[in-house]
N, C-alpha and C. Protein backbone atom coordinates (compact mmCIF):
# COMPACT_ATOMS: atom_id res chain seq x y z
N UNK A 1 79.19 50.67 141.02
CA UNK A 1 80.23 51.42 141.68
C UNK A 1 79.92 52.89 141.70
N UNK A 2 79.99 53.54 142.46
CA UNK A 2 80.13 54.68 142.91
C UNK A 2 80.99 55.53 142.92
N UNK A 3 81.40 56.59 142.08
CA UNK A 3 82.83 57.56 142.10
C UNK A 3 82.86 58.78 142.96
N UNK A 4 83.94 58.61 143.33
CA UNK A 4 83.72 59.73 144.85
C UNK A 4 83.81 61.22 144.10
N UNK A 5 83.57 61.64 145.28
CA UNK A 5 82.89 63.03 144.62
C UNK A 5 84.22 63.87 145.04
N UNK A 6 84.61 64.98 144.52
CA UNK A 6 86.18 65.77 145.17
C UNK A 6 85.59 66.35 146.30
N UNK A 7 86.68 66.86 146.53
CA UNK A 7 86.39 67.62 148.02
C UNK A 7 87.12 69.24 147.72
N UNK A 8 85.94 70.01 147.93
CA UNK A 8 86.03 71.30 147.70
C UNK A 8 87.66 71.79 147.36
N UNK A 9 88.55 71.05 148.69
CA UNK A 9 89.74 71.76 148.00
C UNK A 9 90.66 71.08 147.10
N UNK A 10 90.15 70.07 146.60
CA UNK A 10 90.45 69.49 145.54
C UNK A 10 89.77 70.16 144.28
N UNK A 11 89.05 70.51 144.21
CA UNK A 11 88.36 71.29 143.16
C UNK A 11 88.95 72.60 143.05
N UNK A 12 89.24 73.35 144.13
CA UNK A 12 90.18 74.68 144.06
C UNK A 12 91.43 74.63 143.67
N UNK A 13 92.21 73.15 143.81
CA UNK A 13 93.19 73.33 143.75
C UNK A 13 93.33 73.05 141.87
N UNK A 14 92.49 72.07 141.33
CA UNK A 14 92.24 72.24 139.88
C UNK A 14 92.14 73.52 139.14
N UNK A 15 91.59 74.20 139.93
CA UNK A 15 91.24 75.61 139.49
C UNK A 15 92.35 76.77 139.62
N UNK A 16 93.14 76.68 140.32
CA UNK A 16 94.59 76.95 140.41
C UNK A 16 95.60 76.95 139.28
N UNK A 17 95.42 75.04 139.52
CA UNK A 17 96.09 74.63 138.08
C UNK A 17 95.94 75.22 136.67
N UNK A 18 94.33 75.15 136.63
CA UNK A 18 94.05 75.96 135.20
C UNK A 18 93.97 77.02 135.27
N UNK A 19 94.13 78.08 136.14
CA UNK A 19 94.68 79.31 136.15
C UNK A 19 95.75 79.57 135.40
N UNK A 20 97.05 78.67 136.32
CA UNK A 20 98.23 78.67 135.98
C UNK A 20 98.70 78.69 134.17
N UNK A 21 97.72 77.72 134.15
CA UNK A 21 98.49 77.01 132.37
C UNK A 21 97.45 78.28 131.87
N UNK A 22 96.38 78.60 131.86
CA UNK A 22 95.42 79.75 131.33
C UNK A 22 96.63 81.17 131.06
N UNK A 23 97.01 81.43 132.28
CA UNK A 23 97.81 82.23 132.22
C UNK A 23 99.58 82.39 131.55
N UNK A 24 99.75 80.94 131.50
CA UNK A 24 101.28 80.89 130.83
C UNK A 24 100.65 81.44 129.10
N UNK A 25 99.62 80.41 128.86
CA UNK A 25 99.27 80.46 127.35
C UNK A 25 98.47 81.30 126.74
N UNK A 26 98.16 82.77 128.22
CA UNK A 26 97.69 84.33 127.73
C UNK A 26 99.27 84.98 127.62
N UNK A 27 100.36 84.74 128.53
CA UNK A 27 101.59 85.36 128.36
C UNK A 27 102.21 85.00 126.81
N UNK A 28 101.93 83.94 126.46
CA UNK A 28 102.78 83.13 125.41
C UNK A 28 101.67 83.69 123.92
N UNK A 29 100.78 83.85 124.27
CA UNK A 29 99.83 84.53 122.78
C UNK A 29 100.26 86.26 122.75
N UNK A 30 100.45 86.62 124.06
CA UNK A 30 100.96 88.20 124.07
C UNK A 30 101.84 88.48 123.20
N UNK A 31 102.83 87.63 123.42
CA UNK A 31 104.22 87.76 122.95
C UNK A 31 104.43 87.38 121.54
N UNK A 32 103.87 86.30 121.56
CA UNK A 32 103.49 85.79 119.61
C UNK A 32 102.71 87.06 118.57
N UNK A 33 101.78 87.62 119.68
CA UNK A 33 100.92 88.34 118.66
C UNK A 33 102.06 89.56 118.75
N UNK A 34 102.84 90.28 119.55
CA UNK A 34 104.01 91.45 119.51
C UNK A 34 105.09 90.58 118.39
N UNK A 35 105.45 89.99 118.43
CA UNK A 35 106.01 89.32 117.44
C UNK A 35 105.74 90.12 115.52
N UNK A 36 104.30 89.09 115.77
CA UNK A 36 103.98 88.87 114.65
C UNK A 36 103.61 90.81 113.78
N UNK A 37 102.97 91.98 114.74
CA UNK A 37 102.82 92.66 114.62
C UNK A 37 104.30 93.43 114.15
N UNK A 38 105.02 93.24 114.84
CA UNK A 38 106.35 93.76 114.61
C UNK A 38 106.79 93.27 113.04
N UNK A 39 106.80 91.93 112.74
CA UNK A 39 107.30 91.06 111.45
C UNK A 39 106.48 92.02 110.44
N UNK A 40 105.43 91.96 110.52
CA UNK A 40 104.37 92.63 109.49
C UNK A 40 104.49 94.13 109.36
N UNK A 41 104.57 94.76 110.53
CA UNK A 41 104.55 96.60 110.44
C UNK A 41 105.61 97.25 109.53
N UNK A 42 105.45 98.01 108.82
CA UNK A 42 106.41 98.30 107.92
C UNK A 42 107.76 99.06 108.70
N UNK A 43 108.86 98.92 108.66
CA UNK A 43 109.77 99.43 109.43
C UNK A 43 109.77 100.52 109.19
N UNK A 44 109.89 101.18 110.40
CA UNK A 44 109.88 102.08 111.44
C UNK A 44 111.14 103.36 110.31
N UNK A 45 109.60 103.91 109.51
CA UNK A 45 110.11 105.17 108.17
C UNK A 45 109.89 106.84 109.35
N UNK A 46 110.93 107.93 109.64
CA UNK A 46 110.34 108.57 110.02
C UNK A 46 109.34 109.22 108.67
N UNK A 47 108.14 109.55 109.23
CA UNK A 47 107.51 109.95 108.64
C UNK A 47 107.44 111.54 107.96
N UNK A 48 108.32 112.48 108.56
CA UNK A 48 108.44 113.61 108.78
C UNK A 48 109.82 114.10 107.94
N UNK A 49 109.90 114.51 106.83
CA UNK A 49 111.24 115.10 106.49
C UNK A 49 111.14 116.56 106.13
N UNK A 50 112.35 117.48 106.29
CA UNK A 50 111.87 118.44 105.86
C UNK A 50 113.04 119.02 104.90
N UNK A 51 112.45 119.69 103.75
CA UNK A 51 113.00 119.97 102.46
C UNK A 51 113.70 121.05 102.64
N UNK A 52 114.88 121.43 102.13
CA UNK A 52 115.86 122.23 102.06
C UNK A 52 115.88 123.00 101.05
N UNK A 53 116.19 124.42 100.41
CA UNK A 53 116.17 125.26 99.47
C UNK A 53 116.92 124.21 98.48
N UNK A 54 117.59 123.62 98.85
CA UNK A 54 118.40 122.87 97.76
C UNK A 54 117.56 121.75 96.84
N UNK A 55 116.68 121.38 97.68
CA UNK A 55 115.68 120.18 97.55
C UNK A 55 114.55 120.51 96.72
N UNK A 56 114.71 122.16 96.62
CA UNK A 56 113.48 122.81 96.15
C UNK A 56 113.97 123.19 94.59
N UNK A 57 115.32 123.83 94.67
CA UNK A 57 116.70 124.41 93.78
C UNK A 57 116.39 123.21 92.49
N UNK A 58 116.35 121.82 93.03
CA UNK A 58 116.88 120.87 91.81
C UNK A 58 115.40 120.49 91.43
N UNK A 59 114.11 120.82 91.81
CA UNK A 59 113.05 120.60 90.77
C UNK A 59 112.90 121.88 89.66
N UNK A 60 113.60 122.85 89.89
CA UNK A 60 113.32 123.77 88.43
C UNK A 60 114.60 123.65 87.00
N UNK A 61 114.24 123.65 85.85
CA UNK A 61 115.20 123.89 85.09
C UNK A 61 116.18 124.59 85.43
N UNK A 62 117.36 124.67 85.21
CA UNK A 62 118.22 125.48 84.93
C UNK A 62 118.04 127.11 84.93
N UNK A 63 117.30 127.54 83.59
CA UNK A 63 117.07 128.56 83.45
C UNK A 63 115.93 129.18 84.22
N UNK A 64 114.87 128.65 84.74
CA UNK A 64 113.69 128.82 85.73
C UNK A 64 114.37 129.15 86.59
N UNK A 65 115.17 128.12 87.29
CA UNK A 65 115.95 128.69 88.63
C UNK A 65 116.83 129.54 88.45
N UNK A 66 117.59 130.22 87.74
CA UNK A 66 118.38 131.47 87.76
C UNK A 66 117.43 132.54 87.52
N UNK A 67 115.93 131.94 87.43
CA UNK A 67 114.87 133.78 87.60
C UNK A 67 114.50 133.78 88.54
N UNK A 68 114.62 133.05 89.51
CA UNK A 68 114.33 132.84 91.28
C UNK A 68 115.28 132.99 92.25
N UNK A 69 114.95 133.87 93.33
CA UNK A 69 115.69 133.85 94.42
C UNK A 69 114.52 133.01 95.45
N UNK A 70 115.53 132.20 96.19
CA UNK A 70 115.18 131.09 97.23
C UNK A 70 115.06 131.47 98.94
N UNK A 71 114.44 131.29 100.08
CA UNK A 71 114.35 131.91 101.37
C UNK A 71 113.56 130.76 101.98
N UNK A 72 114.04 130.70 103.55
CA UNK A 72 113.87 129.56 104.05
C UNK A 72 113.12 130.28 105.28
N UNK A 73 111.75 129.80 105.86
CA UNK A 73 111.18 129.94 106.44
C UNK A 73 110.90 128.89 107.60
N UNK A 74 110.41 128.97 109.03
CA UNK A 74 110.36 128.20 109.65
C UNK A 74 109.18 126.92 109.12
N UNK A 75 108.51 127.56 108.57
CA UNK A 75 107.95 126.44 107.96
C UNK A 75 108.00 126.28 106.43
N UNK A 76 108.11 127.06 105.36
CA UNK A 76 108.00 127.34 104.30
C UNK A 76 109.33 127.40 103.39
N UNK A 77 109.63 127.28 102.24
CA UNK A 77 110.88 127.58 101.24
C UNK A 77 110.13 128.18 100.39
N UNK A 78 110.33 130.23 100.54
CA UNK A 78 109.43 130.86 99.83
C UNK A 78 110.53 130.93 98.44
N UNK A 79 110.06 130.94 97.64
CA UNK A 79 110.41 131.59 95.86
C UNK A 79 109.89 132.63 95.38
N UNK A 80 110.76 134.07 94.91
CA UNK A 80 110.58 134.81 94.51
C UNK A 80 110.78 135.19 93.17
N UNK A 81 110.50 135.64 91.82
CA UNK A 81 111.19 136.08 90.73
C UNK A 81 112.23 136.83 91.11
N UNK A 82 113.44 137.19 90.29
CA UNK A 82 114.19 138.25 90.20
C UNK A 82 113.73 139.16 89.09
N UNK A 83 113.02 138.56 88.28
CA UNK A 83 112.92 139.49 86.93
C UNK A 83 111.33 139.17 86.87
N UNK A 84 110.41 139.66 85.69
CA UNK A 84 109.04 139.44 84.97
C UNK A 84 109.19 138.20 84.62
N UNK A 85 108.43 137.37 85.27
CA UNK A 85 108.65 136.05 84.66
C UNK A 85 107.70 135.76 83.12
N UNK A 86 106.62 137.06 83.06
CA UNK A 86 106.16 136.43 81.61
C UNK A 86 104.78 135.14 82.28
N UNK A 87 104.37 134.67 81.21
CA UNK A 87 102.71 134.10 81.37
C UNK A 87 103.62 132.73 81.16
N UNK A 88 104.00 132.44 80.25
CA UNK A 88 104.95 131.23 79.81
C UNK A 88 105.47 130.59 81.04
N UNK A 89 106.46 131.16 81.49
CA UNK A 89 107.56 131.16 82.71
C UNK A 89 106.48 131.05 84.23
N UNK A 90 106.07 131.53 84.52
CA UNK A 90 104.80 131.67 85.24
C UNK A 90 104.38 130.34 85.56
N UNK A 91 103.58 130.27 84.53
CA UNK A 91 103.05 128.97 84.48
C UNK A 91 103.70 127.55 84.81
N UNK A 92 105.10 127.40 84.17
CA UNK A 92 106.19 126.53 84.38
C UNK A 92 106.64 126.11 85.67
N UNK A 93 106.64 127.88 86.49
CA UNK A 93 106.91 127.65 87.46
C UNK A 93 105.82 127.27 88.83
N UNK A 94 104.88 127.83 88.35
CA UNK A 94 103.53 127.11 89.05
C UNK A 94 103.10 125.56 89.18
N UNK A 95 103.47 125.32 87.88
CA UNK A 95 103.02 123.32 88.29
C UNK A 95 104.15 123.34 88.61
N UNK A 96 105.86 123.46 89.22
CA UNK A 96 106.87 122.99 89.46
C UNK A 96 106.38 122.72 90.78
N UNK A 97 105.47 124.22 91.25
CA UNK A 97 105.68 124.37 93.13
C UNK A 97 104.45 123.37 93.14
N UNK A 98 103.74 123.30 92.03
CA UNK A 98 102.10 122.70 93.17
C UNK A 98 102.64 121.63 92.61
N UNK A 99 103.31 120.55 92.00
CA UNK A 99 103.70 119.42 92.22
C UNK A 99 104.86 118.84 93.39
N UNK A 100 105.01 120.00 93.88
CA UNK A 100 106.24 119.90 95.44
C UNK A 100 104.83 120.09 96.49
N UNK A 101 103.28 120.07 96.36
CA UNK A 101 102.54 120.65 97.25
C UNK A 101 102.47 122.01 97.47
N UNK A 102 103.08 123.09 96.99
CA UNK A 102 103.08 124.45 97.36
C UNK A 102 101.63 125.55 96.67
N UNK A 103 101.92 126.45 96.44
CA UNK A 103 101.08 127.02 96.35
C UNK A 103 101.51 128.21 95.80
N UNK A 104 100.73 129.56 95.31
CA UNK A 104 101.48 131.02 94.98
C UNK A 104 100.33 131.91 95.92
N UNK A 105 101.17 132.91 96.18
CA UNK A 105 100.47 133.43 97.16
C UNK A 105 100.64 134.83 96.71
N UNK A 106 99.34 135.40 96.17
CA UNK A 106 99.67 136.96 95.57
C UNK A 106 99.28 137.66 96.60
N UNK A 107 99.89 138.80 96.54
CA UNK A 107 99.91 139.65 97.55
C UNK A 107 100.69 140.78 96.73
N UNK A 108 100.62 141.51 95.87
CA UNK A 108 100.95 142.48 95.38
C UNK A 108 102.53 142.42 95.17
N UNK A 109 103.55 143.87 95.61
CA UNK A 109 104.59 143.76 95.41
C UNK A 109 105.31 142.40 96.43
N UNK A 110 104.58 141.53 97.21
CA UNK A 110 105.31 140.48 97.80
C UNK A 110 104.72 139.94 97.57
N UNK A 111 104.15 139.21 96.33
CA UNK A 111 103.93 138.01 95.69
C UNK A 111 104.87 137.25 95.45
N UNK A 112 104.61 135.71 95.61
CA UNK A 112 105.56 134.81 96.04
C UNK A 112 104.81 133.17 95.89
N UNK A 113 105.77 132.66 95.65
CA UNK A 113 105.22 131.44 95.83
C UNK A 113 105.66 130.33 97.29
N UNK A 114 104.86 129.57 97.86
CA UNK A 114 105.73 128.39 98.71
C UNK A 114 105.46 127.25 98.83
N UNK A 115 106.34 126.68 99.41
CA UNK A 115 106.45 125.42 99.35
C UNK A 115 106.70 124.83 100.85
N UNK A 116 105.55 123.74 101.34
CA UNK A 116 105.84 123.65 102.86
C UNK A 116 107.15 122.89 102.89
N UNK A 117 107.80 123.29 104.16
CA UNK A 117 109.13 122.62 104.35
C UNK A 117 109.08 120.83 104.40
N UNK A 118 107.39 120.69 104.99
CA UNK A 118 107.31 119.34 105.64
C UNK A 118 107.16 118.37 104.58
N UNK A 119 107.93 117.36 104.65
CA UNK A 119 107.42 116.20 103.02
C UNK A 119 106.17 115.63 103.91
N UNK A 120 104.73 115.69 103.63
CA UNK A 120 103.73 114.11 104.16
C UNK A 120 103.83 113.50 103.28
């Protein structure tokens, strides 16, 4: 016996077909994989906060912070002494800021320390 052979547009029209289902089950993996990406991504933290003199106020002691005056900058929360803070005091207040990320920035009579506003 002999099996007939298709006829060209029988063969196109197969090819149609598996287009079709090719394409439902590229739409249907799209959507599974947006899914699954979404389930897994950690929800949606803004990443960006920015710190307030107040935010800055409650990492010093008590007594540290009544030798500081506080100032808010477009980017920065600068800290100033009011008084000689002393080598002791100084120091205290130096790991306070570089554990907030900040820094001291001498510059003579406007020496100062800061602290960026931005939390990364």
């Amino acid at each position: 016996m002999s099996e007939k052979k298709p006829s060209l547009e029988e063969l196109l029209q197969r090819i149609d077909q598996l287009l079709n289902v090719l394409n439902m089950i590229s739409t249907d993996l799209a959507e599974l994989s947006k899914a699954l990406k979404a389930a897994v991504a950690p929800a949606a933290v803004p990443t960006e906060r920015m710190r307030t003199i107040e935010d800055i106020r409650t990492l010093f002691p008590k007594d540290l912070e009544e030798m500081l005056t506080f100032e808010e900058t477009q980017k920065y929360i600068l800290i100033r002494p009011r008084q000689y803070l002393g080598s002791e005091n100084f120091a205290k207040i130096a790991s306070v800021v570089r554990s907030a990320g900040g820094e001291y920035i001498s510059a003579g009579k406007e020496s100062h320390f800061r602290v960026p506003k931005e939390i990364r």
